[in-house]
C-alpha atoms as a PDB file:
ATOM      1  CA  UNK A   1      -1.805 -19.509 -18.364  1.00  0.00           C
ATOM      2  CA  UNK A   2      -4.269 -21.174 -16.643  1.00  0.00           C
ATOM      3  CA  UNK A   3      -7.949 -19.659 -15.145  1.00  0.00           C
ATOM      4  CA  UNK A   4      -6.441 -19.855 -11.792  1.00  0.00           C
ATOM      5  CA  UNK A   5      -3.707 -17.365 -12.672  1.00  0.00           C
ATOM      6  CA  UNK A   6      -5.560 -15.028 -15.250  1.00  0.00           C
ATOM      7  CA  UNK A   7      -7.925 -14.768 -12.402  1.00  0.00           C
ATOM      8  CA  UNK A   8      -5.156 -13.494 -10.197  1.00  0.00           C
ATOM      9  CA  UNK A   9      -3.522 -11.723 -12.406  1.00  0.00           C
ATOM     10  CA  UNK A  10      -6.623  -9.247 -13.872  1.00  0.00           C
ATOM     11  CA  UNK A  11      -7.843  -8.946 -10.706  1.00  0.00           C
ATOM     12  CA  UNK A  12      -4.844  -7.599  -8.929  1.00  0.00           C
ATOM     13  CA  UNK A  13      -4.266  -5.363 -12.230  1.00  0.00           C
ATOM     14  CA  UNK A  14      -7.982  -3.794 -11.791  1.00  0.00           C
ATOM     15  CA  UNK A  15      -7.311  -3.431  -8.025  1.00  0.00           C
ATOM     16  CA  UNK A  16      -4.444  -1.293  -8.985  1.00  0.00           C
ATOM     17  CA  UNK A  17      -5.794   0.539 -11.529  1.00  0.00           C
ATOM     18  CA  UNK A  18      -8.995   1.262  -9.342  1.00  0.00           C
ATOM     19  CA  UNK A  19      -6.906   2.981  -6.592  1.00  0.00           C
ATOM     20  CA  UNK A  20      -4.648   5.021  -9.224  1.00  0.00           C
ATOM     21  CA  UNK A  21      -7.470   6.787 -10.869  1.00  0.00           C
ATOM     22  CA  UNK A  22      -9.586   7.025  -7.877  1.00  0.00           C
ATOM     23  CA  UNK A  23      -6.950   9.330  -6.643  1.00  0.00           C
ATOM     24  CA  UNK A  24      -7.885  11.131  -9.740  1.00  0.00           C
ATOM     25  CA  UNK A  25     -11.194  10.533 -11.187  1.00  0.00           C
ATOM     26  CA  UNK A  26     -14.534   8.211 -10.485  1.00  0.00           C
ATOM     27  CA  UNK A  27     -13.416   4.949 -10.852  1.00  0.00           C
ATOM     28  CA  UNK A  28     -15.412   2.252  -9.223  1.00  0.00           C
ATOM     29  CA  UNK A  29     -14.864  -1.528  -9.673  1.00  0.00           C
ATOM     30  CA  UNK A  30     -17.541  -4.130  -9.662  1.00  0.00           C
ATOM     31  CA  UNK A  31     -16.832  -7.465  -9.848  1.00  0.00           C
ATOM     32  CA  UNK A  32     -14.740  -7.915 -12.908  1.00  0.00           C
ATOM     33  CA  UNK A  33     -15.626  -4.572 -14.674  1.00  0.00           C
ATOM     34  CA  UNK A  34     -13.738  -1.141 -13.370  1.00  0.00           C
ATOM     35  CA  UNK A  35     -15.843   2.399 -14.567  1.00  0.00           C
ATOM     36  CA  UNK A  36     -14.159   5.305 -14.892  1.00  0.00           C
ATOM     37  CA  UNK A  37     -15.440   8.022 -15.332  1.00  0.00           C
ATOM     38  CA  UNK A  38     -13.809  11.048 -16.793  1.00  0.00           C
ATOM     39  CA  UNK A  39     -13.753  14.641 -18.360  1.00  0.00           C
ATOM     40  CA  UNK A  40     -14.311  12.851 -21.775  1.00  0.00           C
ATOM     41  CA  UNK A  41     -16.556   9.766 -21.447  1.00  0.00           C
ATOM     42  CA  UNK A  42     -16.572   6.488 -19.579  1.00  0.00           C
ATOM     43  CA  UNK A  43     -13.695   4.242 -19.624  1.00  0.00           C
ATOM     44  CA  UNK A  44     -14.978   0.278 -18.966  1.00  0.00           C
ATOM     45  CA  UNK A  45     -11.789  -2.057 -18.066  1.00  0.00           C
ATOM     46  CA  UNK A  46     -13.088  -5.729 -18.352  1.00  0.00           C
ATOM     47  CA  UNK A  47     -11.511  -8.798 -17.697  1.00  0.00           C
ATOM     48  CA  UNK A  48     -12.956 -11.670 -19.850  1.00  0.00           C
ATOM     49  CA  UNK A  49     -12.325 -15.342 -18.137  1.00  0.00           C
ATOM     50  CA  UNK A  50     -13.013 -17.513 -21.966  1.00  0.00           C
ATOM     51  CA  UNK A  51     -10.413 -15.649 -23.485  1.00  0.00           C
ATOM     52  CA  UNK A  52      -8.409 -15.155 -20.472  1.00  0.00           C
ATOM     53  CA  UNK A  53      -7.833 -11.264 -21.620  1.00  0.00           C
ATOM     54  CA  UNK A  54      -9.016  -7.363 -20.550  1.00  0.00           C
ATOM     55  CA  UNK A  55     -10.983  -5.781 -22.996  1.00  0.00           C
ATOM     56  CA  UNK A  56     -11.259  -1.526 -22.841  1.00  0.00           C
ATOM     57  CA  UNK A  57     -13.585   0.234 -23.901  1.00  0.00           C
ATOM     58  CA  UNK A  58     -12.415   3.653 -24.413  1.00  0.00           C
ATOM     59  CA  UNK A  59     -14.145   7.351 -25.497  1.00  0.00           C
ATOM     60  CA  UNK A  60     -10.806   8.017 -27.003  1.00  0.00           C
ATOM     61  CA  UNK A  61      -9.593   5.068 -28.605  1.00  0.00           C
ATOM     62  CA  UNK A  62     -12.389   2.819 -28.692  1.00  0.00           C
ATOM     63  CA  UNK A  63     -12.609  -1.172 -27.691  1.00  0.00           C
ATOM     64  CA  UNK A  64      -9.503  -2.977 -27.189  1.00  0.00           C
ATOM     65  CA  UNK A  65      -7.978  -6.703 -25.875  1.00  0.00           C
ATOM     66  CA  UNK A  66      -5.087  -7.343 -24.186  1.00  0.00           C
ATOM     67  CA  UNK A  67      -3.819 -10.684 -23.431  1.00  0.00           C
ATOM     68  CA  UNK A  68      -0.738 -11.322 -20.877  1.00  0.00           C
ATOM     69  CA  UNK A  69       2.739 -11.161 -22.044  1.00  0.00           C
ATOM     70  CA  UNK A  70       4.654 -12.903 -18.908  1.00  0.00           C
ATOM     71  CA  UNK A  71       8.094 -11.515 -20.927  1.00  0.00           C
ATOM     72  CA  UNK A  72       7.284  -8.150 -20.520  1.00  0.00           C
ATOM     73  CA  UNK A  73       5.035  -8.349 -17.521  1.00  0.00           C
ATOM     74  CA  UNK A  74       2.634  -6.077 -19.725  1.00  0.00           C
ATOM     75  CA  UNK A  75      -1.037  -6.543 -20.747  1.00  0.00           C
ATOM     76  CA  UNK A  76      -0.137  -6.481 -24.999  1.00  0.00           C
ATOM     77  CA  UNK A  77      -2.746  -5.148 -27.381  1.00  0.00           C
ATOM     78  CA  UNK A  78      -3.758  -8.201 -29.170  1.00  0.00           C
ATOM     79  CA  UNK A  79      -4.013  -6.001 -32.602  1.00  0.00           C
ATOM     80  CA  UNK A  80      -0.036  -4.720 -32.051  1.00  0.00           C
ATOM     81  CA  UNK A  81      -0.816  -1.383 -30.416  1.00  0.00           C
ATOM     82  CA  UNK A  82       0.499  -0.235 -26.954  1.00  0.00           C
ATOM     83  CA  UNK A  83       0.319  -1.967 -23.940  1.00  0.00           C
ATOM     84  CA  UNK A  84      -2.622  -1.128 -21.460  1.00  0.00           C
ATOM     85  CA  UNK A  85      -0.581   0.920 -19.113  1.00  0.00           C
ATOM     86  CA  UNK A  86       0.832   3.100 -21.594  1.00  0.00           C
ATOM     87  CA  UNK A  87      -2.798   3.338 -23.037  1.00  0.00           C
ATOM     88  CA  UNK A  88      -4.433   4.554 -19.948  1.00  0.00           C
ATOM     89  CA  UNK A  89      -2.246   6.477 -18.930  1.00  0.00           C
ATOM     90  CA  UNK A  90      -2.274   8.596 -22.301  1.00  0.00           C
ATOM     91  CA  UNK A  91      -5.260   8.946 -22.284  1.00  0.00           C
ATOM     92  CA  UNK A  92      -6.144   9.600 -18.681  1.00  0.00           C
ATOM     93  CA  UNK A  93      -3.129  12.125 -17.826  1.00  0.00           C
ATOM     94  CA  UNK A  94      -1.870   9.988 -15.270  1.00  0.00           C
ATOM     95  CA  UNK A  95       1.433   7.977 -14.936  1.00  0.00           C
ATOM     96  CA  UNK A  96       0.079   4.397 -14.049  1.00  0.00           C
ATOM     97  CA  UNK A  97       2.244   1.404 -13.084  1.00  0.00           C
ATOM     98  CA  UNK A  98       1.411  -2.279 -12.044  1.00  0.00           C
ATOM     99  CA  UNK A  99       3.374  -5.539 -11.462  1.00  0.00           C
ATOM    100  CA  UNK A 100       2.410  -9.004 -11.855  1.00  0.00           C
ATOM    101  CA  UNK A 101       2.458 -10.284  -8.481  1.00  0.00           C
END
């Protein structure tokens, strides 16, 4: 994947996931970092352009990377854990969905 289309890509994922949770919680999105702030910490959702992947860092399970898996459409754990979706959505009580557009 080029810059071009990470670029496209993460932002159109943080879009999403900015005006899921803000139905829901404080979330605010600034540039390339989305806040969220819930009943157990602050939730940072990151895209990072060098390694073309989002990076999490959660109260609950800590810092994570995901990288782009165009098979799956999903945002992969680059350790082997679950996808970002399924992650956030754990972990904020909501049922989040996105699609690579």
């Amino acid at each position: 994947m080029d810059n071009s289309a990470f670029e496209i890509l993460a932002d159109s994922l943080l879009d999403t996931l900015e005006e899921a949770i803000g139905a829901h919680a404080d979330a605010e999105r600034q540039g390339g970092v989305l806040t969220v702030d819930g009943d157990d910490g602050t939730w940072l959702v990151n895209k990072h352009a060098p390694t073309r992947q989002i990076w999490l860092s959660s109260p609950r399970s800590g810092a994570r990377h995901y990288a782009f898996d165009a098979a799956s459409g999903r945002w992969q754990d680059t350790r082997g854990g679950d996808d970002l979706l399924t992650l956030l959505s754990s972990e904020l009580g909501l049922s989040l969905a996105w699609r690579p557009q």
